[in-house]
PDB file of N, CA and C in Angstrom:
ATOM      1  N   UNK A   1     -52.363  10.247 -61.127  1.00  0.00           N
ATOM      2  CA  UNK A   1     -53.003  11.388 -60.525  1.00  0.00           C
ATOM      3  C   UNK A   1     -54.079  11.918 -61.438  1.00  0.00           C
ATOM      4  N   UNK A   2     -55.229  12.113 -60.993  1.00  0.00           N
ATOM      5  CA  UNK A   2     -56.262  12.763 -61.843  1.00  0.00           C
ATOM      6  C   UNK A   2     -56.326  14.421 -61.533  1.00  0.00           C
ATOM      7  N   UNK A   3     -56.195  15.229 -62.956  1.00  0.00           N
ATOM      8  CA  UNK A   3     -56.819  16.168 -63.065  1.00  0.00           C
ATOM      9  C   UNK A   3     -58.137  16.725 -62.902  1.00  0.00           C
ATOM     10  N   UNK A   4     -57.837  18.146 -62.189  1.00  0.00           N
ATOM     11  CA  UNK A   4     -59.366  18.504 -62.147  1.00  0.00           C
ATOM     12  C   UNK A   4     -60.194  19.334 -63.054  1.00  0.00           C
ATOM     13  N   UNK A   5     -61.425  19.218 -63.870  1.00  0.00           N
ATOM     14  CA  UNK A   5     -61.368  19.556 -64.700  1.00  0.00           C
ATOM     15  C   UNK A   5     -62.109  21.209 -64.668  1.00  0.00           C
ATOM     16  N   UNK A   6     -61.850  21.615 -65.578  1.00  0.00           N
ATOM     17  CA  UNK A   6     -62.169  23.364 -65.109  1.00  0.00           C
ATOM     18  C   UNK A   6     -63.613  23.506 -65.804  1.00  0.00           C
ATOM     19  N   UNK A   7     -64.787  24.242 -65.609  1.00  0.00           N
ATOM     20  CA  UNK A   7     -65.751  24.286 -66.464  1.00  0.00           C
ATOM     21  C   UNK A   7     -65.612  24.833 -67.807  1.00  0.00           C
ATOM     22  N   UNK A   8     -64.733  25.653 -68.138  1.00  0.00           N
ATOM     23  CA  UNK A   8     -64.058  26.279 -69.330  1.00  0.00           C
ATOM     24  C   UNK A   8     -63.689  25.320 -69.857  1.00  0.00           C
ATOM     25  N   UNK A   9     -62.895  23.977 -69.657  1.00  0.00           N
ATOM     26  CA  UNK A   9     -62.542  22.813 -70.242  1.00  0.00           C
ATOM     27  C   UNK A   9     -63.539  21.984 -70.626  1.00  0.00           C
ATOM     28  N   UNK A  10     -64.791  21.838 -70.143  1.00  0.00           N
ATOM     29  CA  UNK A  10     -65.934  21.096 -70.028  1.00  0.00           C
ATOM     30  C   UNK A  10     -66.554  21.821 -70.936  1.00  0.00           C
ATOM     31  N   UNK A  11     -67.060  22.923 -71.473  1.00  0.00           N
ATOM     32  CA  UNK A  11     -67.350  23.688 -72.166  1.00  0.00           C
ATOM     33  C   UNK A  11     -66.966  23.494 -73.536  1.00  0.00           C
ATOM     34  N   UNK A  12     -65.241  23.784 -73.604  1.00  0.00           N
ATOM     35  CA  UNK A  12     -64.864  23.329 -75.132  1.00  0.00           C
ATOM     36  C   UNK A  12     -64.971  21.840 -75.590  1.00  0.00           C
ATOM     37  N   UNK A  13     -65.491  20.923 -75.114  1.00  0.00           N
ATOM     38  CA  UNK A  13     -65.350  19.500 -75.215  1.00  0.00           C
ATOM     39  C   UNK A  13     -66.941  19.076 -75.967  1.00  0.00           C
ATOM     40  N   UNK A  14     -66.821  18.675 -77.508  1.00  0.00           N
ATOM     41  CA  UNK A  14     -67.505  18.213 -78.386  1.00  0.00           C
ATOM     42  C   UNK A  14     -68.318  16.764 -78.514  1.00  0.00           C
ATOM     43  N   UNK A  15     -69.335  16.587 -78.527  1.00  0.00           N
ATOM     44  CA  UNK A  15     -70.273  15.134 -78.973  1.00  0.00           C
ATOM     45  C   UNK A  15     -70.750  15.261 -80.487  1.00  0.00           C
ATOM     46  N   UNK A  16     -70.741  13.767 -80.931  1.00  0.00           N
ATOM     47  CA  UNK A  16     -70.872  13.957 -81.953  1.00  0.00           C
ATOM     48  C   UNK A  16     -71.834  12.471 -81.968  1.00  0.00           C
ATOM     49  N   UNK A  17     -72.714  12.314 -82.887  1.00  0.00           N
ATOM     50  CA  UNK A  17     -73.227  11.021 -82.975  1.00  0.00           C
ATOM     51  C   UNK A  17     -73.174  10.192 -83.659  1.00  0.00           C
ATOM     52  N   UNK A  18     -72.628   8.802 -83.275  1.00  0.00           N
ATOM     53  CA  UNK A  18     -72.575   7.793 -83.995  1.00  0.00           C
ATOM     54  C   UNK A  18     -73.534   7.493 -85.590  1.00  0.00           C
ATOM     55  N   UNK A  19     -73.100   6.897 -86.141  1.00  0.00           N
ATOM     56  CA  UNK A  19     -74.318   6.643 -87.335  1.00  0.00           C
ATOM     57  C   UNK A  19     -74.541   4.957 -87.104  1.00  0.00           C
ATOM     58  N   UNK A  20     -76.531   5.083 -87.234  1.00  0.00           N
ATOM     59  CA  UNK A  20     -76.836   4.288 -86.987  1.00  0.00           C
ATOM     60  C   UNK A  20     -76.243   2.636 -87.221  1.00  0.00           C
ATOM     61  N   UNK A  21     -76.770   1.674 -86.500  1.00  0.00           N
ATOM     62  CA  UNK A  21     -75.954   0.540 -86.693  1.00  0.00           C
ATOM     63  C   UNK A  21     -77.273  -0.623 -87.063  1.00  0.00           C
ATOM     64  N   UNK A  22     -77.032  -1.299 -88.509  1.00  0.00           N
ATOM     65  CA  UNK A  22     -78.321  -2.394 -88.627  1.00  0.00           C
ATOM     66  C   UNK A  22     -77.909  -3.892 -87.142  1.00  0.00           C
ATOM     67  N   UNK A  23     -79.220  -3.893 -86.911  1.00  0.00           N
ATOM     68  CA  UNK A  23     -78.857  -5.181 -86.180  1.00  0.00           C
ATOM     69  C   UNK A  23     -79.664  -6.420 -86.726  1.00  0.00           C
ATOM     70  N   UNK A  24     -78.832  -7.345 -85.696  1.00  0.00           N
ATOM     71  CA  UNK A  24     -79.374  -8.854 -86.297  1.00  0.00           C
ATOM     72  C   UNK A  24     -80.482  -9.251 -86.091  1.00  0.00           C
ATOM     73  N   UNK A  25     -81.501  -9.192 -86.968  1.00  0.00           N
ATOM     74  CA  UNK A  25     -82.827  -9.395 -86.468  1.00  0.00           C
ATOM     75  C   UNK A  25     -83.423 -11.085 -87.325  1.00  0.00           C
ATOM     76  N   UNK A  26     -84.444 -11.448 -87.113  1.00  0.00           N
ATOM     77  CA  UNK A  26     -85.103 -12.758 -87.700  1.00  0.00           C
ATOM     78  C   UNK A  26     -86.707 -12.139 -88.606  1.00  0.00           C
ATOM     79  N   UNK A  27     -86.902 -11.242 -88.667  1.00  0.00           N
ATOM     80  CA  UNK A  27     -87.588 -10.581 -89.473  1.00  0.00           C
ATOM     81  C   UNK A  27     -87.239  -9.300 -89.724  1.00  0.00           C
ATOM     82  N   UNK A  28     -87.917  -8.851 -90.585  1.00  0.00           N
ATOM     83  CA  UNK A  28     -87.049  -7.300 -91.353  1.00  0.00           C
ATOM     84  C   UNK A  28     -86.473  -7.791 -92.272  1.00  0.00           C
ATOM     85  N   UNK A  29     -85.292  -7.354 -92.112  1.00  0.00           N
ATOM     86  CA  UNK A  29     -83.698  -7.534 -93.010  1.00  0.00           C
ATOM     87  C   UNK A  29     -83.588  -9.032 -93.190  1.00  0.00           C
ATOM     88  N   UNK A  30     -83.577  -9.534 -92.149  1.00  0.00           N
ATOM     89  CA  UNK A  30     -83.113 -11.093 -91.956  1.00  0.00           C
ATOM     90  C   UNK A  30     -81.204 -11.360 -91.960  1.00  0.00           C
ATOM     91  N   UNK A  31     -80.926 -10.374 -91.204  1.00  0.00           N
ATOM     92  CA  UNK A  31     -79.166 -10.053 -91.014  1.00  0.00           C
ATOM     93  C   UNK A  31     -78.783 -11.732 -90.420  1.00  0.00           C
ATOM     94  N   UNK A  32     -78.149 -12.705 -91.024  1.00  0.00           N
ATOM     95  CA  UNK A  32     -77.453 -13.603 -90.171  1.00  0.00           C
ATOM     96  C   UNK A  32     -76.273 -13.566 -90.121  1.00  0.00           C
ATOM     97  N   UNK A  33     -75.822 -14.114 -88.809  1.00  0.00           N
ATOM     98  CA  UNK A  33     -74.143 -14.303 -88.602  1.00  0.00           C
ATOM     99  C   UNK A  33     -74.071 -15.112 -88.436  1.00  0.00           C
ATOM    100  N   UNK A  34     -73.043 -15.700 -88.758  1.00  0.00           N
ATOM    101  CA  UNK A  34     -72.172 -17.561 -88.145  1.00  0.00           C
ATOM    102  C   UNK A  34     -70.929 -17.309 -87.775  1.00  0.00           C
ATOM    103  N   UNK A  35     -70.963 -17.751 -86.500  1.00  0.00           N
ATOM    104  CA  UNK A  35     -69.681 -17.378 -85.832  1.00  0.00           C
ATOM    105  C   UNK A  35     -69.085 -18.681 -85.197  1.00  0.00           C
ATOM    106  N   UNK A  36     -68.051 -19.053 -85.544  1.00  0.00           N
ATOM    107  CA  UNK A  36     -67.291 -20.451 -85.504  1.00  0.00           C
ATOM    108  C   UNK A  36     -65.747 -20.172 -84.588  1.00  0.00           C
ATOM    109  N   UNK A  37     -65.685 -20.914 -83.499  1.00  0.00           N
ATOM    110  CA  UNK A  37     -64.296 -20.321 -82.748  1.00  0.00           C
ATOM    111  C   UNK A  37     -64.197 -22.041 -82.146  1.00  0.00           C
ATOM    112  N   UNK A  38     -62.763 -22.071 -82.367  1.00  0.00           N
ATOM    113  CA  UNK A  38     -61.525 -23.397 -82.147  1.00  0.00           C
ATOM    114  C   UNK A  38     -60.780 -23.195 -81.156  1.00  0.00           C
ATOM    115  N   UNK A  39     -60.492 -23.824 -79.907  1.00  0.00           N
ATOM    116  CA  UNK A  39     -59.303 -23.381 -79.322  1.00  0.00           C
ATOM    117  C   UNK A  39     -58.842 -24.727 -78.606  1.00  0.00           C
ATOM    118  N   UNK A  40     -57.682 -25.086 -79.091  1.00  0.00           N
ATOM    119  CA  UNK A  40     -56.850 -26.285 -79.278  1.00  0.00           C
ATOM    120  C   UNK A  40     -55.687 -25.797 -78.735  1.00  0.00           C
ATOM    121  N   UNK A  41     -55.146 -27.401 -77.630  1.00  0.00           N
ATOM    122  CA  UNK A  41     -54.140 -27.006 -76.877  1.00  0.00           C
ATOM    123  C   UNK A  41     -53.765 -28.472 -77.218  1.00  0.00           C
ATOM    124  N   UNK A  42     -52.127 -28.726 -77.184  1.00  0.00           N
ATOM    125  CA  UNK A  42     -51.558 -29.915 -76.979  1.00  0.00           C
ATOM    126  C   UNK A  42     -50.257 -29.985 -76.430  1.00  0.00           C
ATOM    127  N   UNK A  43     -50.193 -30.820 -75.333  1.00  0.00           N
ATOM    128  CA  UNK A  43     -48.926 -30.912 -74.675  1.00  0.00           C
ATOM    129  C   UNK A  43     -47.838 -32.306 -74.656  1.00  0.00           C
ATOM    130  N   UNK A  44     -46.829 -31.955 -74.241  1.00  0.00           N
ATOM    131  CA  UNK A  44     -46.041 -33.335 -74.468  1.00  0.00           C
ATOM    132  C   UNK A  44     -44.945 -33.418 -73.096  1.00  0.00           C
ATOM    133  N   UNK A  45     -44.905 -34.064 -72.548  1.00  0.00           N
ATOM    134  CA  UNK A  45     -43.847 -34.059 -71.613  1.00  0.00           C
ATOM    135  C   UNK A  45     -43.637 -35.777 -71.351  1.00  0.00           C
ATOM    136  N   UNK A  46     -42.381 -35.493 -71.775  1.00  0.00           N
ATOM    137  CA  UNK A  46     -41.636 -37.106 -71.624  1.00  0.00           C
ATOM    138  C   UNK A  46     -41.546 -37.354 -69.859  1.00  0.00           C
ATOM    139  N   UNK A  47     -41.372 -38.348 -69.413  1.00  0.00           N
ATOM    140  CA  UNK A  47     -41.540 -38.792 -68.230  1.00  0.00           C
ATOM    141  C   UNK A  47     -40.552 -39.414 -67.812  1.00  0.00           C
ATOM    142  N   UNK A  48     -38.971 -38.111 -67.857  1.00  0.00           N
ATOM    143  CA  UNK A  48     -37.785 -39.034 -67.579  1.00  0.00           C
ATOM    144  C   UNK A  48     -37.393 -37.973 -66.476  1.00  0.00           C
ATOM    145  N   UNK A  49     -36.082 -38.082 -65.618  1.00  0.00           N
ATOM    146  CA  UNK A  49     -35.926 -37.145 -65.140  1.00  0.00           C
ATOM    147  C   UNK A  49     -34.961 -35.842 -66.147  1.00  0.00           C
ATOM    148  N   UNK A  50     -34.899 -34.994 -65.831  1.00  0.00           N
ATOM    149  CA  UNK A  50     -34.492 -33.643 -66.535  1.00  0.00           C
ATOM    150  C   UNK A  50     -35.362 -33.817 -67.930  1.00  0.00           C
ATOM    151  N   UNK A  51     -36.858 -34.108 -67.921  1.00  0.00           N
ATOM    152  CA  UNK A  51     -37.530 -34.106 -68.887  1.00  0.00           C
ATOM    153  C   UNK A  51     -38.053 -32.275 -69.244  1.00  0.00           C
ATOM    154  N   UNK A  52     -38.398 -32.326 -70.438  1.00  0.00           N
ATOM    155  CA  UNK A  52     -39.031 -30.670 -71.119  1.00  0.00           C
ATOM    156  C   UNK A  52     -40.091 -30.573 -71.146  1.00  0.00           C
ATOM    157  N   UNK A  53     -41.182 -29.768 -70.840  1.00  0.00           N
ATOM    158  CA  UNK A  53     -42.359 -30.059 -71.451  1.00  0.00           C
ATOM    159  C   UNK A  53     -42.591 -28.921 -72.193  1.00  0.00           C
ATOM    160  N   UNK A  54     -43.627 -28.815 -73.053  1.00  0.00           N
ATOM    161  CA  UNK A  54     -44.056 -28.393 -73.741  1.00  0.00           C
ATOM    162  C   UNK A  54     -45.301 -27.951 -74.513  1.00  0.00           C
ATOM    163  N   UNK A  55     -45.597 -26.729 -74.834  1.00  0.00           N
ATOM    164  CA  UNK A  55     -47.193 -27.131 -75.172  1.00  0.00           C
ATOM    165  C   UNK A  55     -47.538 -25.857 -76.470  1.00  0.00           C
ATOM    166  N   UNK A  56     -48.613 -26.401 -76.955  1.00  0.00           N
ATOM    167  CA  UNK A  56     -48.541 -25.480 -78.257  1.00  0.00           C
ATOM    168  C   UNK A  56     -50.131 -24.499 -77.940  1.00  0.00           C
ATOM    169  N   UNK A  57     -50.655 -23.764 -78.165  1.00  0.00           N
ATOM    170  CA  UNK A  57     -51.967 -23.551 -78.470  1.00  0.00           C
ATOM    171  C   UNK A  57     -52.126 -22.914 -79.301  1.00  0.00           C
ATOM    172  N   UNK A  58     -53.452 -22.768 -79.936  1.00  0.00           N
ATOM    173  CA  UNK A  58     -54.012 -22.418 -81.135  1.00  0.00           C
ATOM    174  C   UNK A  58     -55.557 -21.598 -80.972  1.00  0.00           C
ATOM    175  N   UNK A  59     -55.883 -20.665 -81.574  1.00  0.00           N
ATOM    176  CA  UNK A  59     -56.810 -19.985 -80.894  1.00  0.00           C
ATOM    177  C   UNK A  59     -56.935 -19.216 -83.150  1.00  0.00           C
ATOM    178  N   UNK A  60     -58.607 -19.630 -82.990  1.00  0.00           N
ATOM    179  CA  UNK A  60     -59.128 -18.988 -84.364  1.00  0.00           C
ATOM    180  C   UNK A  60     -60.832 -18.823 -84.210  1.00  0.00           C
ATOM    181  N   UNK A  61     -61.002 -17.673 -84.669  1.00  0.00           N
ATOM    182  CA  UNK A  61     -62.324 -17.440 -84.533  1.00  0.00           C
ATOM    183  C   UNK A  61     -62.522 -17.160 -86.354  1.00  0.00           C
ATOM    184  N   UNK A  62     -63.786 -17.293 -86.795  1.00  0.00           N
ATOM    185  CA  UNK A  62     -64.031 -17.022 -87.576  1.00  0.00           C
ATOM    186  C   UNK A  62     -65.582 -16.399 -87.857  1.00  0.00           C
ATOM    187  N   UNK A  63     -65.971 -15.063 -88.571  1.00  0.00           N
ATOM    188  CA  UNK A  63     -67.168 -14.655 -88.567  1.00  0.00           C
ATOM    189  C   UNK A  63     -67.326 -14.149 -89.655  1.00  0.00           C
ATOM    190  N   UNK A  64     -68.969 -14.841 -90.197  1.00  0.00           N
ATOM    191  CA  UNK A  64     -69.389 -14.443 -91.678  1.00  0.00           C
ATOM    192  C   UNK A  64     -70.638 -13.829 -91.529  1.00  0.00           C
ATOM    193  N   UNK A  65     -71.133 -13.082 -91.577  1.00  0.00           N
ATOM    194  CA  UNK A  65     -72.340 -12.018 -92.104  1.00  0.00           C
ATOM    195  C   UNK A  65     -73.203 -11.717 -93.334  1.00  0.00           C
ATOM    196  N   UNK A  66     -74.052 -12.455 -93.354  1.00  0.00           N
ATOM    197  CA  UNK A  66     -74.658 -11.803 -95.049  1.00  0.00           C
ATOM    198  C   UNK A  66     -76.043 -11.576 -94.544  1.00  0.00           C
TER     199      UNK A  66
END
């Protein structure tokens, strides 16, 4: 259920501003990132009857900035 909001409530309610953020540019700064992500799955299921199967996955990201 949503509340309704009162202008007295709207009133006491504060902004504040973020501090700036450098971005990735190719001139200026010259900020690079390398961002490397893996995602590996492997399964196994024997092929008998009342067989199991099974499966693993793997999930990695990796990120470097200089």
């Amino acid at each position: 259920m949503r509340k309704e909001l009162t202008f007295t409530e709207l009133d006491s309610e504060r902004v504040e501003l973020l501090p700036a953020r450098d971005t990735l540019t190719f001139f200026g700064k010259n900020n690079w990132a390398s961002v490397w992500a893996s995602n590996s799955s492997m399964a196994f299921n024997a092929a008998s009857i009342y067989s199991a199967a099974s499966s693993t996955a793997v999930q990695q990201i990796a990120v470097n900035q200089s």
